[in-house]
N, C-alpha and C. Protein backbone atom coordinates (compact mmCIF):
# COMPACT_ATOMS: atom_id res chain seq x y z
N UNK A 1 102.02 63.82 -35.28
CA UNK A 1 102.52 64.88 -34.43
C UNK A 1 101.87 64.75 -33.06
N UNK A 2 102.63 64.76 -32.10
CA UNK A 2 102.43 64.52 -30.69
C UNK A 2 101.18 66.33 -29.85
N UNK A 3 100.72 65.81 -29.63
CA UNK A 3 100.05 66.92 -28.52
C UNK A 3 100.84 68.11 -28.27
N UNK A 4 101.71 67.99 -27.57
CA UNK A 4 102.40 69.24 -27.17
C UNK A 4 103.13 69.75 -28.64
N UNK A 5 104.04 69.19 -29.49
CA UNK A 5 104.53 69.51 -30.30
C UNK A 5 103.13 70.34 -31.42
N UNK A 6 101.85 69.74 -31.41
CA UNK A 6 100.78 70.79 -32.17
C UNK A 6 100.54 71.77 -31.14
N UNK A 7 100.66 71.79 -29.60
CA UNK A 7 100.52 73.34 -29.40
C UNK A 7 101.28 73.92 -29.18
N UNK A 8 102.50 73.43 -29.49
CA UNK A 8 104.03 74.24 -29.62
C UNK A 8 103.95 75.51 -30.96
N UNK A 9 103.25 74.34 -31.88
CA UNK A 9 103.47 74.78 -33.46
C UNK A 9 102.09 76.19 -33.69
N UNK A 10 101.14 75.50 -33.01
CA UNK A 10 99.86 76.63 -32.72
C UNK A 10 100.57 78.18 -32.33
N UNK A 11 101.00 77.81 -31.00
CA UNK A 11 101.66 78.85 -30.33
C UNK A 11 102.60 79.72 -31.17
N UNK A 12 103.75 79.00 -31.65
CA UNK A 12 104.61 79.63 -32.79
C UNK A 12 103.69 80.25 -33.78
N UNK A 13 102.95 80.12 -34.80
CA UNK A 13 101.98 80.41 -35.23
C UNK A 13 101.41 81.94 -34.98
N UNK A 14 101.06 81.88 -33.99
CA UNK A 14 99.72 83.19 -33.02
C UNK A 14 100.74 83.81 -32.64
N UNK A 15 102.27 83.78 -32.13
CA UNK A 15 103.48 84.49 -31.94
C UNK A 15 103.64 84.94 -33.41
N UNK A 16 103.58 84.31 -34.48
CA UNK A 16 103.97 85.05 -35.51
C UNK A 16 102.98 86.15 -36.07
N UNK A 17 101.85 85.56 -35.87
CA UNK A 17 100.64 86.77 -36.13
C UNK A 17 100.50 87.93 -35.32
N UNK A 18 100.96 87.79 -33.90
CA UNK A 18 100.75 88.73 -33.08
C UNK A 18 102.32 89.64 -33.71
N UNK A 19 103.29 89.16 -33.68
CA UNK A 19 104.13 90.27 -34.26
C UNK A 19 103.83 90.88 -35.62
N UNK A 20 103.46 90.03 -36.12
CA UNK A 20 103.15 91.08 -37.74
C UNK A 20 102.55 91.48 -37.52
N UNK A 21 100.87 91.82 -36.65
CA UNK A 21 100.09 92.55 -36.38
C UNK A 21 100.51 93.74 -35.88
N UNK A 22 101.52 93.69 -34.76
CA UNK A 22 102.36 94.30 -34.08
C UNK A 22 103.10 95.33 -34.46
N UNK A 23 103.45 94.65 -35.73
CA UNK A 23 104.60 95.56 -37.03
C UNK A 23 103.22 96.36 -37.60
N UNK A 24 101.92 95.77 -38.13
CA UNK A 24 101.49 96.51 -38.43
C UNK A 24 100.85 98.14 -38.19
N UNK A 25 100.04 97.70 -36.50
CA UNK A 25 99.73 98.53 -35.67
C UNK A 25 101.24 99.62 -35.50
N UNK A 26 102.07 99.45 -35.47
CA UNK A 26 102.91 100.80 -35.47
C UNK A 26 103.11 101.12 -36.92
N UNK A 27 103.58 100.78 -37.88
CA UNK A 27 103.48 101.30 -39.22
C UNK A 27 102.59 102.29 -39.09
N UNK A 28 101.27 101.46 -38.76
CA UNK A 28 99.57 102.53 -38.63
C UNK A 28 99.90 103.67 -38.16
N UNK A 29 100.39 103.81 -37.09
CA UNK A 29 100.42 104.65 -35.92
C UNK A 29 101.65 105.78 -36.34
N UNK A 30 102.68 105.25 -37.32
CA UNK A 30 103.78 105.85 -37.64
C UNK A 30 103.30 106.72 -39.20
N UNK A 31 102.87 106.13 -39.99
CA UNK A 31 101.77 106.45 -40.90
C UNK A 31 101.01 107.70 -40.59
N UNK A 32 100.18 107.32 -39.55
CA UNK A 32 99.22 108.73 -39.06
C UNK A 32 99.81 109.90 -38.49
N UNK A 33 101.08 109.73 -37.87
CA UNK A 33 101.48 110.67 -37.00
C UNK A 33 101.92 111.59 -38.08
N UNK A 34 102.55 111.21 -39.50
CA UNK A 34 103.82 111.50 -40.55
C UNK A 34 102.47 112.38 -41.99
N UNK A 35 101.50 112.10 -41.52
CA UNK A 35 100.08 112.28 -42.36
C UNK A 35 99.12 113.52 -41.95
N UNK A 36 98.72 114.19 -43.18
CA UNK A 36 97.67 115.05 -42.70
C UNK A 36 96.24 114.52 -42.50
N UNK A 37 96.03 113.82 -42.58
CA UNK A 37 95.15 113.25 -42.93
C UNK A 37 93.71 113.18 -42.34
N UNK A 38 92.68 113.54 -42.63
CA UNK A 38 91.62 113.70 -41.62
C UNK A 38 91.00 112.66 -41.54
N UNK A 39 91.39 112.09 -40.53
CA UNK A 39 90.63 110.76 -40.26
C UNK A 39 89.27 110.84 -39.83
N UNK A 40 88.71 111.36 -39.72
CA UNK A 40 87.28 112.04 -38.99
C UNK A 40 86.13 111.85 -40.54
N UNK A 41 87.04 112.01 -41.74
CA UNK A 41 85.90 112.75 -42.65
C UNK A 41 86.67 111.75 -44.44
N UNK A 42 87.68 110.46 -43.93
CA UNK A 42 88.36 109.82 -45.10
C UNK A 42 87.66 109.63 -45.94
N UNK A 43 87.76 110.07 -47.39
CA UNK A 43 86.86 110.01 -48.80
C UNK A 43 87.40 108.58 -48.80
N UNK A 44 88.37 107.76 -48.61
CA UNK A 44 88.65 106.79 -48.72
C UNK A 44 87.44 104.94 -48.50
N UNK A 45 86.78 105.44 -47.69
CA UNK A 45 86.12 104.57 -46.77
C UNK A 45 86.13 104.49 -45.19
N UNK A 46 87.21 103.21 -45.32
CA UNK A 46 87.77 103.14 -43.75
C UNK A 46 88.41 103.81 -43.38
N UNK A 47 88.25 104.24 -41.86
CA UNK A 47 88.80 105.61 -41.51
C UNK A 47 90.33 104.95 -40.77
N UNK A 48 91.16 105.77 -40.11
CA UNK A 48 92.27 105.16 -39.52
C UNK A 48 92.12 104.63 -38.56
N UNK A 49 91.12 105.23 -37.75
CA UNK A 49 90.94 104.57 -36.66
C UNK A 49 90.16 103.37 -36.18
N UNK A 50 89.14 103.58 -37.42
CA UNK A 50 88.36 102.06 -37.54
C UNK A 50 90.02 101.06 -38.28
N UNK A 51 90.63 101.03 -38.72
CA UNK A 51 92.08 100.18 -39.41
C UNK A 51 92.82 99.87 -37.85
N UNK A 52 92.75 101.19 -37.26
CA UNK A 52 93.34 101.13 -36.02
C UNK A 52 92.84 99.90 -35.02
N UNK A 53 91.28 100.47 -34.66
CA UNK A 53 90.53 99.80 -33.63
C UNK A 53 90.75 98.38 -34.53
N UNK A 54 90.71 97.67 -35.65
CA UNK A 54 90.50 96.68 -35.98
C UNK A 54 91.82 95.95 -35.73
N UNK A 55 92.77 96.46 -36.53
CA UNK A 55 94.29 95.81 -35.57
C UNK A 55 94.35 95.49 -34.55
N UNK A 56 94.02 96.65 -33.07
CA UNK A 56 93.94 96.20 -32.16
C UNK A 56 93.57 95.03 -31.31
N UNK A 57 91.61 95.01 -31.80
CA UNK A 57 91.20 93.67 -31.72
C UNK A 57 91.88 92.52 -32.00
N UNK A 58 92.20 92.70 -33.26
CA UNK A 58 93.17 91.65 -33.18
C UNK A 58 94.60 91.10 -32.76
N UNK A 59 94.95 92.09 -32.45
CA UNK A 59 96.52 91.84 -31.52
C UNK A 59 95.79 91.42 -30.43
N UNK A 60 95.25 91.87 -29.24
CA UNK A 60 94.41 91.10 -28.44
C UNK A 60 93.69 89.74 -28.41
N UNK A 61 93.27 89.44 -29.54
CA UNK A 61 92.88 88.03 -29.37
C UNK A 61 94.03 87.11 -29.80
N UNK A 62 95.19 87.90 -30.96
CA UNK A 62 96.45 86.77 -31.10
C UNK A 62 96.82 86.80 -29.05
N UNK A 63 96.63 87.88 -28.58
CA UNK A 63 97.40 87.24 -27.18
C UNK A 63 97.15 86.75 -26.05
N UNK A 64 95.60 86.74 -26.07
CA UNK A 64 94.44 85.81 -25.71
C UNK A 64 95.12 84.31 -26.00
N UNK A 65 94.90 83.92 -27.51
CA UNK A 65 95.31 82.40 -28.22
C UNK A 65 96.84 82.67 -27.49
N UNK A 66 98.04 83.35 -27.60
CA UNK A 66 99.07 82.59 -27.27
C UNK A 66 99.25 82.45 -25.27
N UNK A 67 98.40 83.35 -24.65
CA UNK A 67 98.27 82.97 -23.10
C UNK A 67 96.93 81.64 -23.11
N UNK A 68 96.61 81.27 -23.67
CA UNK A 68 95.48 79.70 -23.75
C UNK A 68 96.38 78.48 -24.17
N UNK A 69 96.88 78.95 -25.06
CA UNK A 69 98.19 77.69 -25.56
C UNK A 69 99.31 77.44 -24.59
N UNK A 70 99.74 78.69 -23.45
CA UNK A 70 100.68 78.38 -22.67
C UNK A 70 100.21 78.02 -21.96
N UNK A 71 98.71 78.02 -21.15
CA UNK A 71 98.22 77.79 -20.43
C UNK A 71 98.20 76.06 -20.13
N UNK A 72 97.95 75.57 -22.08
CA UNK A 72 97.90 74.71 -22.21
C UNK A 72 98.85 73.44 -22.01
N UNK A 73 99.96 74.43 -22.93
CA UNK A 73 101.28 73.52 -22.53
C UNK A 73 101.80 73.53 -20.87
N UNK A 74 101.58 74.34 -20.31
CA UNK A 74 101.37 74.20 -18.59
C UNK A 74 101.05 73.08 -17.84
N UNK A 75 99.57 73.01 -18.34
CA UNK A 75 98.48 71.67 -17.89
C UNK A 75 99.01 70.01 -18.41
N UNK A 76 99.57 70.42 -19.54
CA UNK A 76 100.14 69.53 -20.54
C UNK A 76 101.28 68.35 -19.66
N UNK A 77 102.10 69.89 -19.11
CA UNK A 77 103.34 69.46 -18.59
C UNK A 77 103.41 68.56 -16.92
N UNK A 78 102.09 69.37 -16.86
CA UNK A 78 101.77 69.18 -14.96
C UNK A 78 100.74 67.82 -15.01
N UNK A 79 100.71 67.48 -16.56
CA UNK A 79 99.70 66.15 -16.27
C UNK A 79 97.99 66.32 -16.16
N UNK A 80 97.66 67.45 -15.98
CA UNK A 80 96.05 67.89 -16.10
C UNK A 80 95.57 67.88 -17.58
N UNK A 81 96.57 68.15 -18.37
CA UNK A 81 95.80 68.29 -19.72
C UNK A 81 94.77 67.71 -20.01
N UNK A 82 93.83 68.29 -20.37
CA UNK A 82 92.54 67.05 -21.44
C UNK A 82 91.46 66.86 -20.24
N UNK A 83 91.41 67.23 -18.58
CA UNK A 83 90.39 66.95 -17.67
C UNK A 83 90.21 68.44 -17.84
N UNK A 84 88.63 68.53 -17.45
CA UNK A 84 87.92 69.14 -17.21
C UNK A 84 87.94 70.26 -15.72
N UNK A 85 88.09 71.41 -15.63
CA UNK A 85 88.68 72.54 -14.74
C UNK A 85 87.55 72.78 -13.68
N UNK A 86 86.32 72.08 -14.03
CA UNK A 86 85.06 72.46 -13.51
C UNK A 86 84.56 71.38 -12.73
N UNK A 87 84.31 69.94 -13.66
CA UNK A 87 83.80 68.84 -13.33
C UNK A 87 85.29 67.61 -12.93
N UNK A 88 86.04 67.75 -13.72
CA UNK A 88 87.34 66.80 -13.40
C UNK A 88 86.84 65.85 -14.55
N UNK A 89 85.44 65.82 -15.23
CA UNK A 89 85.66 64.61 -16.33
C UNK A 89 86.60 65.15 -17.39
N UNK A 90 86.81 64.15 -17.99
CA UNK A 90 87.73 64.22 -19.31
C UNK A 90 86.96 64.95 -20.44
N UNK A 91 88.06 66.21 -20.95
CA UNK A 91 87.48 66.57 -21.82
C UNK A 91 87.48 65.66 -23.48
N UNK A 92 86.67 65.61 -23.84
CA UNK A 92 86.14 64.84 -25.42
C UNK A 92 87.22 65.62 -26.29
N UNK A 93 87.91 63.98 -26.57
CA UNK A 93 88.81 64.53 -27.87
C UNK A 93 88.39 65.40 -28.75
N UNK A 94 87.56 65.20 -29.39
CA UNK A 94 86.51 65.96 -30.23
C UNK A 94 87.01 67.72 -29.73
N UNK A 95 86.24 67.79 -28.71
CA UNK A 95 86.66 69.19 -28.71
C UNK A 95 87.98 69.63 -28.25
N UNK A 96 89.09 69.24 -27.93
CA UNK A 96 90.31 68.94 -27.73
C UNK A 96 90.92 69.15 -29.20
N UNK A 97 90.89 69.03 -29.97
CA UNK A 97 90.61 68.62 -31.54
C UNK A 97 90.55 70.42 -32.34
N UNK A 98 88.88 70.22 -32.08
CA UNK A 98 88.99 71.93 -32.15
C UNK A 98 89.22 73.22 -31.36
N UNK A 99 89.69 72.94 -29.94
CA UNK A 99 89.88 73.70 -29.18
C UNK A 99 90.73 73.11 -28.14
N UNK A 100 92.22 73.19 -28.47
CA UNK A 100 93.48 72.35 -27.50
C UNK A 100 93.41 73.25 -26.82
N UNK A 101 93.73 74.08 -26.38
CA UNK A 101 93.48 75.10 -25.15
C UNK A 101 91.94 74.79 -24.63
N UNK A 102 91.27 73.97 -24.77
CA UNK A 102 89.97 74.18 -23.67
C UNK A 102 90.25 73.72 -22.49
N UNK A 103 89.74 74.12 -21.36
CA UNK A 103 89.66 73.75 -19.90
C UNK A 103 88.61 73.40 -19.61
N UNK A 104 87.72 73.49 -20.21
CA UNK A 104 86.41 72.77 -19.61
C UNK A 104 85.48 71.99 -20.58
N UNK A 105 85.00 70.33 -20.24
CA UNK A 105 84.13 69.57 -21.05
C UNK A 105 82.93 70.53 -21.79
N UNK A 106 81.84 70.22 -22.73
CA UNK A 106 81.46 71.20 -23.05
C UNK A 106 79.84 71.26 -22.41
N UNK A 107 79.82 70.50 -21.46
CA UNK A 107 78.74 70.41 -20.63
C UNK A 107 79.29 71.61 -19.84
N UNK A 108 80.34 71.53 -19.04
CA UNK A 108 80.71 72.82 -18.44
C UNK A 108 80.50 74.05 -18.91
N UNK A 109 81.31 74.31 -20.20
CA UNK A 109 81.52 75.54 -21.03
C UNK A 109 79.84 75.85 -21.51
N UNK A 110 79.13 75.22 -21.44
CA UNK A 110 77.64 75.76 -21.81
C UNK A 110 77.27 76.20 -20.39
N UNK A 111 77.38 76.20 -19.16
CA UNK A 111 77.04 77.02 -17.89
C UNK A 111 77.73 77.84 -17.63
N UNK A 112 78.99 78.04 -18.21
CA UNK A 112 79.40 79.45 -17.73
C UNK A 112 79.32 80.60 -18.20
């Protein structure tokens, strides 16, 4: 599988998580409104709003990952992909590998 086609598939991916998250966070929200429920004092454990705040976080970082992946396929397209945003060296397959959205070698990314 070619470069762009794995951060095509990434992207599709973090689009699919961010909508089910998406679906979830309103269920939540549709849930609580339809509920007596004292979220302040839940015999349950987790309260709604800790379920809440935790969804959130995570819809945020799915849309973090899918604006890094476009970012990526951007750089991809314009021919920058894989250099370094800071220094201009090439970033190390290696971390390319575990982090296709990186912009910076990891000599860089340790000073900022």
């Amino acid at each position: 599988m070619g470069r762009d086609e794995t951060l095509r598939r990434l992207r599709a991916e973090a689009q699919e998580q961010v909508d089910r998250l998406d679906a979830e966070l309103a269920a939540l929200f549709e849930a609580s409104r339809s509920s007596n429920a004292d979220d302040e004092h839940d015999p349950e454990g987790s309260t709604i709003a800790f379920e809440r705040a935790q969804l959130t976080a995570l819809l945020a970082a799915g849309r973090r990952r899918i604006t890094d992946l476009d970012g990526a396929l951007e750089r991809s397209a314009a021919g920058t992909y894989g250099g370094c945003a800071r220094c201009g060296e090439p970033i190390p397959e290696e971390r390319l590998a575990a982090r296709p959205f990186a912009t910076t070698c990891v000599a860089c990314a340790g000073r900022a």
